[in-house]
N, C-alpha and C. Protein backbone atom coordinates (compact mmCIF):
# COMPACT_ATOMS: atom_id res chain seq x y z
N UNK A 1 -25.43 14.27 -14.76
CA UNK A 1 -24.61 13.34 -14.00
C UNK A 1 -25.02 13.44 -12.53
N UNK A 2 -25.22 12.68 -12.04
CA UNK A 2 -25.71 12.36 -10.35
C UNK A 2 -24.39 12.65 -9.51
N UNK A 3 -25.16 12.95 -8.44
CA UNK A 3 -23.60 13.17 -7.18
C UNK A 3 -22.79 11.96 -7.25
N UNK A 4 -23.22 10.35 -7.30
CA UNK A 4 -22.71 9.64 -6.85
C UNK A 4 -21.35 9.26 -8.29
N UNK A 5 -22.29 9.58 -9.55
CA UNK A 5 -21.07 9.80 -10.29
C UNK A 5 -20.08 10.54 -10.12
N UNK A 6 -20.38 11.76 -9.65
CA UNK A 6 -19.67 12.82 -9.34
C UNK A 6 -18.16 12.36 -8.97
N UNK A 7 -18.89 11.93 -8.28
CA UNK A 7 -17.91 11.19 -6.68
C UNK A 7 -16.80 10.21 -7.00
N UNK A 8 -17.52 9.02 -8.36
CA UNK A 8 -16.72 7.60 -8.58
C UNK A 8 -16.30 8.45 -9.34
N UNK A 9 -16.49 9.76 -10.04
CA UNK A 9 -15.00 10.33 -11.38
C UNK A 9 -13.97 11.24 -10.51
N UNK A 10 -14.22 11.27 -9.45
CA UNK A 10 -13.34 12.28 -9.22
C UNK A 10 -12.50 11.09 -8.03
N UNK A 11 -12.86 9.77 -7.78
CA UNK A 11 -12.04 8.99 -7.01
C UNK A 11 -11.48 8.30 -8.37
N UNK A 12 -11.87 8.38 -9.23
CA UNK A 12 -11.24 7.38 -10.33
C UNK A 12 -9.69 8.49 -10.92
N UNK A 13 -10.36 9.88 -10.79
CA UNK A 13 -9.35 10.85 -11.32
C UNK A 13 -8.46 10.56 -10.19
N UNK A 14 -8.42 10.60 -8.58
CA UNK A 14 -7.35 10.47 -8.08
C UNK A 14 -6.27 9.60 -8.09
N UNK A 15 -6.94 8.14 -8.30
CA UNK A 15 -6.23 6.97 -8.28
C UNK A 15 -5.26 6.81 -9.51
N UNK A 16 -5.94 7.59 -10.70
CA UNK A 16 -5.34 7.85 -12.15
C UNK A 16 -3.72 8.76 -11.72
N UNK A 17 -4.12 9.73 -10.52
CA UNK A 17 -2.91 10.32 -10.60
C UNK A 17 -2.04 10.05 -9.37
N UNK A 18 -2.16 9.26 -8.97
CA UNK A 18 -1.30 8.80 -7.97
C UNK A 18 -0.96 7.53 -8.34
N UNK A 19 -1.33 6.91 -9.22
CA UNK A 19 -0.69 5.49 -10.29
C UNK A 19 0.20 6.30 -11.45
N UNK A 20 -0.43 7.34 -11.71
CA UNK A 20 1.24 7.84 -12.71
C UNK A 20 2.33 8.57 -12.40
N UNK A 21 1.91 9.05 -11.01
CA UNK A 21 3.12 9.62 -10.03
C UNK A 21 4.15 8.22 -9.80
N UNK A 22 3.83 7.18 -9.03
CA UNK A 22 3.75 6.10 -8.84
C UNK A 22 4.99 5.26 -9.87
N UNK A 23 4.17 5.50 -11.06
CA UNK A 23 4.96 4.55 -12.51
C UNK A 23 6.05 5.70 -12.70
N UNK A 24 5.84 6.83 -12.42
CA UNK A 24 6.77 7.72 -12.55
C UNK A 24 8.43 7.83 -11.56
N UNK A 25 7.93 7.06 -11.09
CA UNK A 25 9.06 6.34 -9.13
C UNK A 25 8.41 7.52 -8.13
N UNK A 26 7.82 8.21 -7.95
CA UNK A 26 7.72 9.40 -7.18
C UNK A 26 6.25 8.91 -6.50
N UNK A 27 5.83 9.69 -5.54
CA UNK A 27 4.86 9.44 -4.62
C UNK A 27 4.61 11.04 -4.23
N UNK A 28 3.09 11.09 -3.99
CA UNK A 28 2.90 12.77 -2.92
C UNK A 28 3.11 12.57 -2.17
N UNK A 29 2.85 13.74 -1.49
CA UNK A 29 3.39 14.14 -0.40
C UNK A 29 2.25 13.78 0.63
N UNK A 30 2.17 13.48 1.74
CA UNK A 30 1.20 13.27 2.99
C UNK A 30 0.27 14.69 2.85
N UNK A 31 0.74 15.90 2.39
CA UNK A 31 -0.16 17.00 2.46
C UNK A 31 -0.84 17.11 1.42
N UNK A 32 -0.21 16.41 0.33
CA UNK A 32 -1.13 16.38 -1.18
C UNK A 32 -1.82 15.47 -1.44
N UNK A 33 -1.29 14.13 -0.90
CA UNK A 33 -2.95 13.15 -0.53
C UNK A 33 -3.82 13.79 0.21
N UNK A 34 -3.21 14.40 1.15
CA UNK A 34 -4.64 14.91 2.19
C UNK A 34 -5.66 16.08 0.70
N UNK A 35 -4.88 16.45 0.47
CA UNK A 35 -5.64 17.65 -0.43
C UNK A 35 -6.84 16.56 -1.75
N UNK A 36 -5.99 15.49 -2.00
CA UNK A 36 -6.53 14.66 -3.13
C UNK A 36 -7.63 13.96 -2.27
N UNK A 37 -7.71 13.59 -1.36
CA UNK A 37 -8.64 12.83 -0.56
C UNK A 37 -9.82 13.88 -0.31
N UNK A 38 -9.51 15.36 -0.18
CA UNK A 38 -10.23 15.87 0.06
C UNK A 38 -11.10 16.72 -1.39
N UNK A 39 -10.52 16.38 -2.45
CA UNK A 39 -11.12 16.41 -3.97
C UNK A 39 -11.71 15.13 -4.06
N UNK A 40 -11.24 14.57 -3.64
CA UNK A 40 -12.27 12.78 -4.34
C UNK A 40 -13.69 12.99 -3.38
N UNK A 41 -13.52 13.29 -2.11
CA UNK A 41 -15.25 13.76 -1.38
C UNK A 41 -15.87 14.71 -2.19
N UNK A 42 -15.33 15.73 -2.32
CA UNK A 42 -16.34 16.79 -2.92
C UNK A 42 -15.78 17.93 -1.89
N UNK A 43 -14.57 17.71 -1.10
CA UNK A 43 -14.71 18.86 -0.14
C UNK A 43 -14.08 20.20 -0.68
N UNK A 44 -13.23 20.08 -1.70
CA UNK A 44 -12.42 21.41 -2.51
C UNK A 44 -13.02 20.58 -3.98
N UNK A 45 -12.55 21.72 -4.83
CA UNK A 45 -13.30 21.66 -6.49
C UNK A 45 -11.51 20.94 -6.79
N UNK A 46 -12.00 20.42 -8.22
CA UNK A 46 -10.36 20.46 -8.83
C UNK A 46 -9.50 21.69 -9.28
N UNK A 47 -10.20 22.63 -8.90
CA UNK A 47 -9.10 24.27 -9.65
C UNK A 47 -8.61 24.32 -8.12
N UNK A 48 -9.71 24.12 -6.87
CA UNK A 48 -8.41 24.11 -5.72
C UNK A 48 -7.48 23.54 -5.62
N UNK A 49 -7.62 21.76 -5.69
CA UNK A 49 -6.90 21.25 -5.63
C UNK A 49 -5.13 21.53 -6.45
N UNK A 50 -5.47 21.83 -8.01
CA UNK A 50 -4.37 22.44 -8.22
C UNK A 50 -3.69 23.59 -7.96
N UNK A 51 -4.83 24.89 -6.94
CA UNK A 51 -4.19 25.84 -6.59
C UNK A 51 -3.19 25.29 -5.15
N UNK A 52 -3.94 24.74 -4.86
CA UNK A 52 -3.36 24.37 -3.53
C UNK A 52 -1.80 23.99 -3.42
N UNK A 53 -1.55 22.53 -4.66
CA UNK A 53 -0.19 22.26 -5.03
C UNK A 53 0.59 23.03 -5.81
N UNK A 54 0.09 24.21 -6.56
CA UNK A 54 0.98 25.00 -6.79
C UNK A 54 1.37 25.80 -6.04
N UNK A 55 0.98 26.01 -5.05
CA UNK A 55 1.27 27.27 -4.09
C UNK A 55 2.26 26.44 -3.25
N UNK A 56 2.09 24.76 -2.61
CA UNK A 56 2.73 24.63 -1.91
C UNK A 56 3.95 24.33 -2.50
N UNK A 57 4.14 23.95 -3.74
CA UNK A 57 5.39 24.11 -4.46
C UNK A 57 5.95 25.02 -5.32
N UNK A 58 5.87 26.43 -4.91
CA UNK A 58 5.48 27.51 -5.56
C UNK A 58 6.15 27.41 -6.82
N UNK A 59 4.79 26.93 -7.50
CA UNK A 59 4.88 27.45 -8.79
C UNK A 59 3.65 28.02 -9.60
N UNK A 60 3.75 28.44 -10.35
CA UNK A 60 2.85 29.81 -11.08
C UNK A 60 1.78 29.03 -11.93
């Protein structure tokens, strides 16, 4: 898989979860888009990204 795929699955994974937050009535948070924006570049992996929101909502 090429970087640029890389890139359109992991912006396609974000939009996937912020449309079922969304259908869900709920929205993130300004600090958890920032974190998701910064998974759709390539700048944290996805195991950060979920460490990140579990910690800031501490859960295990």
């Amino acid at each position: 898989m090429t970087e640029l795929q890389k890139a359109k699955r992991r912006v396609k994974a974000v939009r996937a979860i912020r449309r079922s937050s969304e259908l869900e009535g709920a929205r993130s948070t300004d600090a958890t888009r920032a974190d998701q924006v910064a998974y759709a570049r390539g700048t944290i992996t996805a195991a950060e990204l979920r460490d990140r929101v579990r910690r800031r909502y501490k859960l295990q």
